[in-house]
PDB file of N, CA and C in Angstrom:
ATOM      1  N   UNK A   1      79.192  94.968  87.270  1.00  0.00           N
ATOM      2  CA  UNK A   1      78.596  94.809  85.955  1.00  0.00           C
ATOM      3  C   UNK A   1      78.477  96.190  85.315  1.00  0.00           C
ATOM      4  N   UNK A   2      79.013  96.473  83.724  1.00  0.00           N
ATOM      5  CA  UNK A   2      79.012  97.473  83.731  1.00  0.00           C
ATOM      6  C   UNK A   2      77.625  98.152  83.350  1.00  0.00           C
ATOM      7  N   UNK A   3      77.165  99.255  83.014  1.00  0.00           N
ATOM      8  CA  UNK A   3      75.635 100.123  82.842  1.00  0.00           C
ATOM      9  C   UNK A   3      75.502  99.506  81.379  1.00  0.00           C
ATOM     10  N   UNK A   4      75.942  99.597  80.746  1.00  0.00           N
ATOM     11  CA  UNK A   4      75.811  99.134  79.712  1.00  0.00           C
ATOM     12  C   UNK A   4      74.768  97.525  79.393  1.00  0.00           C
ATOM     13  N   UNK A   5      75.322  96.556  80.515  1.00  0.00           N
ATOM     14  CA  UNK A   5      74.510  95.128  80.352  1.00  0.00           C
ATOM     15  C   UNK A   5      73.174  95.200  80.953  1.00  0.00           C
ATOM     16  N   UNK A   6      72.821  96.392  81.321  1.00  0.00           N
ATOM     17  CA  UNK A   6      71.621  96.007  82.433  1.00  0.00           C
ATOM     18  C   UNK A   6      70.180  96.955  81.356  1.00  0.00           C
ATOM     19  N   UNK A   7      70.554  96.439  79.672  1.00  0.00           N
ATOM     20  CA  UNK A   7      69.247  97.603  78.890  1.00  0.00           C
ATOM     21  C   UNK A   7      68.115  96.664  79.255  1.00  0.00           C
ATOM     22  N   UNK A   8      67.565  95.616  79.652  1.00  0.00           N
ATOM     23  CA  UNK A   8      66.639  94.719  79.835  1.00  0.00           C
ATOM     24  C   UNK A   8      66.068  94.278  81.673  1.00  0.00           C
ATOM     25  N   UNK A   9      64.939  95.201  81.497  1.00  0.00           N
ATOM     26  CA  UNK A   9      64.549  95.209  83.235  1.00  0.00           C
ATOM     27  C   UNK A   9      63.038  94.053  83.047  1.00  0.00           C
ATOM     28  N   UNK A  10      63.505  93.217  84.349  1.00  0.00           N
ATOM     29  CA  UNK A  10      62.632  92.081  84.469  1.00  0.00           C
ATOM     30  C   UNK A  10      60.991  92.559  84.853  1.00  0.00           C
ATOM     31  N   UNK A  11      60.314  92.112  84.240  1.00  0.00           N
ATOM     32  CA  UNK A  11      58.531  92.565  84.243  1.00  0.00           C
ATOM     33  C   UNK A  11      58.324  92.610  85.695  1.00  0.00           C
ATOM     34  N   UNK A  12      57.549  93.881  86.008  1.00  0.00           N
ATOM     35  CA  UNK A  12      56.947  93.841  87.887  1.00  0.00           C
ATOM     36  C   UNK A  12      55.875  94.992  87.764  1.00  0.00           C
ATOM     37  N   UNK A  13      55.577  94.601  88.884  1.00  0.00           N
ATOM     38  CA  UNK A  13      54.093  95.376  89.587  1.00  0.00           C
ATOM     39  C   UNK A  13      53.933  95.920  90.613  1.00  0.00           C
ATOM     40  N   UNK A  14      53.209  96.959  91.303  1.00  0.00           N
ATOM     41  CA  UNK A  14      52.933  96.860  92.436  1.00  0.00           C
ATOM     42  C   UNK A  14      51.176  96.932  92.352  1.00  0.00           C
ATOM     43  N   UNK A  15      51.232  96.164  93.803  1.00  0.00           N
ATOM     44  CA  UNK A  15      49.674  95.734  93.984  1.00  0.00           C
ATOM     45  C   UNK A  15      48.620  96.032  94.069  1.00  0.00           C
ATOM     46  N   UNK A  16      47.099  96.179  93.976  1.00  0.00           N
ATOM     47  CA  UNK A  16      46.823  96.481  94.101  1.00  0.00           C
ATOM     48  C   UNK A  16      46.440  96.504  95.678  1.00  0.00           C
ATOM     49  N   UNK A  17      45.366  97.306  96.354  1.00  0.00           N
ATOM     50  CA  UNK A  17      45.385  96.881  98.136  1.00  0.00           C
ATOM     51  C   UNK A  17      44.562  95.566  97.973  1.00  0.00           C
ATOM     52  N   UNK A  18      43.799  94.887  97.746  1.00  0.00           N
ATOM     53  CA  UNK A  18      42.912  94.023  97.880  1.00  0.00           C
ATOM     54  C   UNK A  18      43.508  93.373  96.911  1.00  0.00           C
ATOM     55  N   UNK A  19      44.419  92.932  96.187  1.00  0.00           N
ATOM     56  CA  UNK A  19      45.327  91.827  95.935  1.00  0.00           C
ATOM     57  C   UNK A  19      45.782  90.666  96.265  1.00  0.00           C
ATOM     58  N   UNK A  20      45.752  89.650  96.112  1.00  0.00           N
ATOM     59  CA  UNK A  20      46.212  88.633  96.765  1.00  0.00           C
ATOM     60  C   UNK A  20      46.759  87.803  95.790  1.00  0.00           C
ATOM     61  N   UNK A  21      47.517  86.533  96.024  1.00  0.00           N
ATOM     62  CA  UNK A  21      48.473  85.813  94.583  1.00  0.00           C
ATOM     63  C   UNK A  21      47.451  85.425  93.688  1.00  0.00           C
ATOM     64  N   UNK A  22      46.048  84.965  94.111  1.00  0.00           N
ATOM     65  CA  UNK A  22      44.631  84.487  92.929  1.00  0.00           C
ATOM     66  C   UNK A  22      44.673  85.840  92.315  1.00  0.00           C
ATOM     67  N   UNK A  23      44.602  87.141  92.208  1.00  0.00           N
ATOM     68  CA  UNK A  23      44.151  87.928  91.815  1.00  0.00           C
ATOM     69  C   UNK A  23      45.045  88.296  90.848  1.00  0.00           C
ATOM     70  N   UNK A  24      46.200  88.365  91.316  1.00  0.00           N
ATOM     71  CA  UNK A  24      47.698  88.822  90.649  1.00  0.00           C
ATOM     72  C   UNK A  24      47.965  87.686  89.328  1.00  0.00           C
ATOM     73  N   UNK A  25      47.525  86.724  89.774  1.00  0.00           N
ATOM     74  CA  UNK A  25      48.026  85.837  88.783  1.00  0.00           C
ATOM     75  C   UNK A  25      46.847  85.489  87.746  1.00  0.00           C
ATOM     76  N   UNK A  26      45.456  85.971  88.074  1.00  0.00           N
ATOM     77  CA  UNK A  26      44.696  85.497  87.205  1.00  0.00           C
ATOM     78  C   UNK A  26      44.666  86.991  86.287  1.00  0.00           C
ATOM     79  N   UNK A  27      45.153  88.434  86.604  1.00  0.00           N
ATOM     80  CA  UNK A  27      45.139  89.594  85.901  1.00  0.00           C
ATOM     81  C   UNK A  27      46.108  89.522  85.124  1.00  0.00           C
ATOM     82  N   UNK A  28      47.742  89.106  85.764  1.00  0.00           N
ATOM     83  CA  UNK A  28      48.980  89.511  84.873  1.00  0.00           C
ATOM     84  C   UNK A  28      49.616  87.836  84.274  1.00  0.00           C
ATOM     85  N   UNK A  29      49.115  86.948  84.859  1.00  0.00           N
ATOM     86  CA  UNK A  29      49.494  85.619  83.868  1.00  0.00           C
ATOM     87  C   UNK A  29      48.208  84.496  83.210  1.00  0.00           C
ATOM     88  N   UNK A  30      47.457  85.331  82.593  1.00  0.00           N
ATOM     89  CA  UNK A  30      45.954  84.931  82.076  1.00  0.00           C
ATOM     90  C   UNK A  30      46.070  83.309  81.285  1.00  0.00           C
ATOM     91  N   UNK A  31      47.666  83.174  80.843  1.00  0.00           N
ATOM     92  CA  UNK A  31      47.674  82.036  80.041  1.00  0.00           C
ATOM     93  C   UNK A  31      48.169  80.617  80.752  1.00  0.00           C
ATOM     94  N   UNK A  32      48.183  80.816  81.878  1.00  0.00           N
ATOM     95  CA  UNK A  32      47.835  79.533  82.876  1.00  0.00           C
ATOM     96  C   UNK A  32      47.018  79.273  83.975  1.00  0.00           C
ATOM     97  N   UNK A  33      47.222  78.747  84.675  1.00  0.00           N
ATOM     98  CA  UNK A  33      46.016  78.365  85.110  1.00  0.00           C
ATOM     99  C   UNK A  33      45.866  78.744  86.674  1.00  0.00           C
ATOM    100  N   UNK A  34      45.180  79.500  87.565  1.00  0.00           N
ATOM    101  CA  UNK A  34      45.820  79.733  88.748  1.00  0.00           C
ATOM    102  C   UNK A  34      46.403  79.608  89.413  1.00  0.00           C
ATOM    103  N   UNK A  35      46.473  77.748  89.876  1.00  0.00           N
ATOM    104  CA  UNK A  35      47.171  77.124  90.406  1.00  0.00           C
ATOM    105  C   UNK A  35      48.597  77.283  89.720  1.00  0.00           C
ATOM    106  N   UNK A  36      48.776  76.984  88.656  1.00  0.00           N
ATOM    107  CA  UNK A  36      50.063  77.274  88.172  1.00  0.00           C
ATOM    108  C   UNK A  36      51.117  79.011  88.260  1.00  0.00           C
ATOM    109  N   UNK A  37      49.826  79.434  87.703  1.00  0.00           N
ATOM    110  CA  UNK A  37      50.150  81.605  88.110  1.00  0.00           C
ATOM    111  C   UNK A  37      50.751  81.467  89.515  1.00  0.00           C
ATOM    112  N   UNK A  38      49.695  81.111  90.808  1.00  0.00           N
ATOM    113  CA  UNK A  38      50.269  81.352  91.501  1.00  0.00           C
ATOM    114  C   UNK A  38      51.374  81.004  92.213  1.00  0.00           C
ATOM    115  N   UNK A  39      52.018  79.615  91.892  1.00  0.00           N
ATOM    116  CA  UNK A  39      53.008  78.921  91.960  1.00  0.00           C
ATOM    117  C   UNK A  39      54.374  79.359  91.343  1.00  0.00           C
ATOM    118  N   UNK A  40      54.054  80.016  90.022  1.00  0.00           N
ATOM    119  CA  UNK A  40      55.168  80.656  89.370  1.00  0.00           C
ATOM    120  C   UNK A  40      55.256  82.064  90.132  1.00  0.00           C
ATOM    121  N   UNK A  41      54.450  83.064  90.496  1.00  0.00           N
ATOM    122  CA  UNK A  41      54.898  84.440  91.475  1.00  0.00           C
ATOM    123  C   UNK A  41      55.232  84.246  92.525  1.00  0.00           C
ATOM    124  N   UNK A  42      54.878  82.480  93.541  1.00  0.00           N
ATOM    125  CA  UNK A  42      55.371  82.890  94.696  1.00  0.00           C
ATOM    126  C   UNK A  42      57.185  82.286  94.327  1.00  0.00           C
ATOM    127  N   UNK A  43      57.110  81.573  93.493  1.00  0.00           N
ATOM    128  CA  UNK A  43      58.342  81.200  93.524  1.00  0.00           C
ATOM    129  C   UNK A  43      59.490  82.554  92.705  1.00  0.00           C
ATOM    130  N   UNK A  44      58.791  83.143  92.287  1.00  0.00           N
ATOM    131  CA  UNK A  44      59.842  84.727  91.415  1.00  0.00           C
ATOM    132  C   UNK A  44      59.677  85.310  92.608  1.00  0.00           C
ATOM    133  N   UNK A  45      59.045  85.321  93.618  1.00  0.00           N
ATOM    134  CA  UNK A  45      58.658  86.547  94.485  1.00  0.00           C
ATOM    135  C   UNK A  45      58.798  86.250  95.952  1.00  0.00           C
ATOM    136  N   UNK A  46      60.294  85.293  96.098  1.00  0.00           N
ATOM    137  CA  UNK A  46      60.186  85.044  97.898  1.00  0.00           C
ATOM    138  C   UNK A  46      60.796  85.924  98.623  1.00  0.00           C
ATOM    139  N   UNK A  47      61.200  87.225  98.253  1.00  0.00           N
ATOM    140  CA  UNK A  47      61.290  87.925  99.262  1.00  0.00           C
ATOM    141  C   UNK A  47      59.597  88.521  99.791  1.00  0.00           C
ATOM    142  N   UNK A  48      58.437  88.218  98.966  1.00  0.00           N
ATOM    143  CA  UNK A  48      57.233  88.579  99.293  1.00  0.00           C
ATOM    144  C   UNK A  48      57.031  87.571  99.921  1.00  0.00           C
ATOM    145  N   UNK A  49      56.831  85.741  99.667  1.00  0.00           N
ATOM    146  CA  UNK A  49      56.223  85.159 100.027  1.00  0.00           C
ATOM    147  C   UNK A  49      56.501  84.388 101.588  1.00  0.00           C
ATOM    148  N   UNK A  50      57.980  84.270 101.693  1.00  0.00           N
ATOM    149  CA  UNK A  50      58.585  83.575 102.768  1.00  0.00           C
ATOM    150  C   UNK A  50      58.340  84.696 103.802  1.00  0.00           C
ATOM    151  N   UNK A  51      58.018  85.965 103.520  1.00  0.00           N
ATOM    152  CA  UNK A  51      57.745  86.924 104.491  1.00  0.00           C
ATOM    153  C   UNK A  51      56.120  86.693 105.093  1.00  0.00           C
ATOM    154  N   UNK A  52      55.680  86.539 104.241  1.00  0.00           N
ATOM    155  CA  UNK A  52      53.981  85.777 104.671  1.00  0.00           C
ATOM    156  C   UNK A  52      54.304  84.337 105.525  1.00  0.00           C
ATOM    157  N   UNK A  53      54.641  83.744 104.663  1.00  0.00           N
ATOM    158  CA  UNK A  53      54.299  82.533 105.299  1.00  0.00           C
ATOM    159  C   UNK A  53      54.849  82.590 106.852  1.00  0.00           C
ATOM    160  N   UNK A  54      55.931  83.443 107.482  1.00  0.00           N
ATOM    161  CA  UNK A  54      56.067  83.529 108.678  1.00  0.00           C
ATOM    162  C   UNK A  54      55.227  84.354 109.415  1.00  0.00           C
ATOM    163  N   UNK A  55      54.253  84.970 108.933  1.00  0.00           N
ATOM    164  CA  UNK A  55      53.062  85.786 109.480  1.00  0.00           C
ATOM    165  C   UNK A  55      51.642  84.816 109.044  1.00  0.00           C
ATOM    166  N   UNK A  56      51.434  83.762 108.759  1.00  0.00           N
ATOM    167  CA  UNK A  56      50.240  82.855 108.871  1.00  0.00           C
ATOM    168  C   UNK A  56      49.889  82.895 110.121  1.00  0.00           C
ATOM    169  N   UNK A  57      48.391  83.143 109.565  1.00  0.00           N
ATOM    170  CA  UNK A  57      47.345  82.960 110.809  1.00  0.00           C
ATOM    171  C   UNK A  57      47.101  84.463 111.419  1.00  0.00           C
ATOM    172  N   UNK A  58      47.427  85.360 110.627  1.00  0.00           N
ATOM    173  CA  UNK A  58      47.723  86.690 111.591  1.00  0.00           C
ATOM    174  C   UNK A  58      46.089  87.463 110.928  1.00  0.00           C
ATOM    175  N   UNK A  59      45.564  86.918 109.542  1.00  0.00           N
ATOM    176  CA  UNK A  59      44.966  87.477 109.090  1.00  0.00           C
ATOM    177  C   UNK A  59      44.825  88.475 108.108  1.00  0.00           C
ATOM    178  N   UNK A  60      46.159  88.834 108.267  1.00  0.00           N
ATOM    179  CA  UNK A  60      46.313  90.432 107.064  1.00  0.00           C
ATOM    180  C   UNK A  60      46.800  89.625 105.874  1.00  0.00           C
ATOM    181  N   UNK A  61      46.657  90.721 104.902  1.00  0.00           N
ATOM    182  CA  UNK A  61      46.948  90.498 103.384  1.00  0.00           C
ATOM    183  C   UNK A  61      48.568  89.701 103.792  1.00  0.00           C
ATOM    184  N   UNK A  62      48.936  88.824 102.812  1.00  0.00           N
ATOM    185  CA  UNK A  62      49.960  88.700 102.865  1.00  0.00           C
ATOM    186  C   UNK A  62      51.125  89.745 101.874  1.00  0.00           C
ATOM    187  N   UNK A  63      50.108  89.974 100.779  1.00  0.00           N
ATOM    188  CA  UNK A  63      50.987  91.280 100.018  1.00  0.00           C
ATOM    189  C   UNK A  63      50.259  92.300  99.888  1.00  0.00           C
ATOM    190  N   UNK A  64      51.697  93.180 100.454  1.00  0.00           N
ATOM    191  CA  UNK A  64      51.367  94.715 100.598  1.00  0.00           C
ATOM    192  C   UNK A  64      51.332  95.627  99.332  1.00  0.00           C
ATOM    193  N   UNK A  65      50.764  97.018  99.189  1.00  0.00           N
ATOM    194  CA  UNK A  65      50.851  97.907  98.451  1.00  0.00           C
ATOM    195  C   UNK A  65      52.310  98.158  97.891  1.00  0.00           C
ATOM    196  N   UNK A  66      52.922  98.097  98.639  1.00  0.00           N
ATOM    197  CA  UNK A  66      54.661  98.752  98.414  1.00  0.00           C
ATOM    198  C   UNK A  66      55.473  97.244  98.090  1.00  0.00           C
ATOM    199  N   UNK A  67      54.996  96.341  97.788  1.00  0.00           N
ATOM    200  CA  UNK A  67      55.832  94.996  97.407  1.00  0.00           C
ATOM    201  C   UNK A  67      56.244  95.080  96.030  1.00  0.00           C
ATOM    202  N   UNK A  68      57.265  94.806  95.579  1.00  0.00           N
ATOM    203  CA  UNK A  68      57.455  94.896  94.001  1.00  0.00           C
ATOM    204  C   UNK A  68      56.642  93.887  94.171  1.00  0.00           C
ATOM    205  N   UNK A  69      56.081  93.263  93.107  1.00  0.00           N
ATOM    206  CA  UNK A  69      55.798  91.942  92.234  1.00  0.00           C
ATOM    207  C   UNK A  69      56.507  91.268  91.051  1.00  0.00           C
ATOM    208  N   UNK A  70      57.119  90.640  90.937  1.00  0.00           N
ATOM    209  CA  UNK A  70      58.000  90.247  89.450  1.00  0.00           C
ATOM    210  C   UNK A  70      56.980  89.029  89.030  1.00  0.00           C
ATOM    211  N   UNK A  71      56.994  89.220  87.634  1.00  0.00           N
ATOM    212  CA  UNK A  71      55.863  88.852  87.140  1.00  0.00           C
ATOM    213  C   UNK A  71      56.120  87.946  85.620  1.00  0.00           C
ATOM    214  N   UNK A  72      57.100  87.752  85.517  1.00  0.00           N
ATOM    215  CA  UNK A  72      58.402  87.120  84.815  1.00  0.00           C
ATOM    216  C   UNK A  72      59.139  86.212  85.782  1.00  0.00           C
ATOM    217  N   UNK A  73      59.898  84.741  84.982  1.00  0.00           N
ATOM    218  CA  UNK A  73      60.970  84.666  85.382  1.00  0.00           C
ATOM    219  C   UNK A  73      62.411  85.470  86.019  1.00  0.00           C
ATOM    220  N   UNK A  74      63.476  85.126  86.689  1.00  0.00           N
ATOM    221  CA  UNK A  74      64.566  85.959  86.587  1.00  0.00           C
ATOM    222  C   UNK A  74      65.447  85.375  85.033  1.00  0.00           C
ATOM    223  N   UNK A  75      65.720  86.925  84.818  1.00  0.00           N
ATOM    224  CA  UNK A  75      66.351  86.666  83.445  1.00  0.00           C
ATOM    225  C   UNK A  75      67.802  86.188  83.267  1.00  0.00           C
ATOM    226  N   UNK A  76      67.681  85.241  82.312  1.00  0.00           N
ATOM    227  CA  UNK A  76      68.758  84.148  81.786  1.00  0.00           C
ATOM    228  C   UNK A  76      70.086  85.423  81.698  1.00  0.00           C
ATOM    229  N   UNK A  77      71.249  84.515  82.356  1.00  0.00           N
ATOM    230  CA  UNK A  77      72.824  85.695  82.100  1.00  0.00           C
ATOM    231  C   UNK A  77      72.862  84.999  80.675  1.00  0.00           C
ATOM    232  N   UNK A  78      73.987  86.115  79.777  1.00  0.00           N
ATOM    233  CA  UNK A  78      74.077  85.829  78.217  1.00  0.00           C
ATOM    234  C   UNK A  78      73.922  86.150  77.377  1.00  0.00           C
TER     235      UNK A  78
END
């Protein structure tokens, strides 16, 4: 793809430490509803989330300091 198509970079974050998807989603997607926020980041964000869910039960944060967050859809080709 050439440098030229890529002027539009998809919205992200990194976390805070005491972060978790309630927190993330009730700060950076205020116009729905948690349940929904957090449903829309884990699904933009499974290289974060499918990495948790195989560490359930362990106790630690499931997202780290150094995780991007995308906080947007992935953007439409076109």
């Amino acid at each position: 793809m050439p440098v030229a198509q890529l002027s539009r970079v998809r919205k992200s974050i990194l976390p805070l430490i005491e972060d978790d998807w309630s927190s993330i989603a009730n700060r950076e997607l205020p116009d729905l509803s948690e349940k929904d926020g957090v449903s829309s980041l884990q699904s933009w964000n499974l290289h974060v989330y499918m990495r948790a869910a195989a560490r359930m039960g362990t106790g630690s944060n499931d997202i780290l300091p150094s995780d991007v967050i995308f906080i947007e859809p992935p953007l439409a080709h076109g």
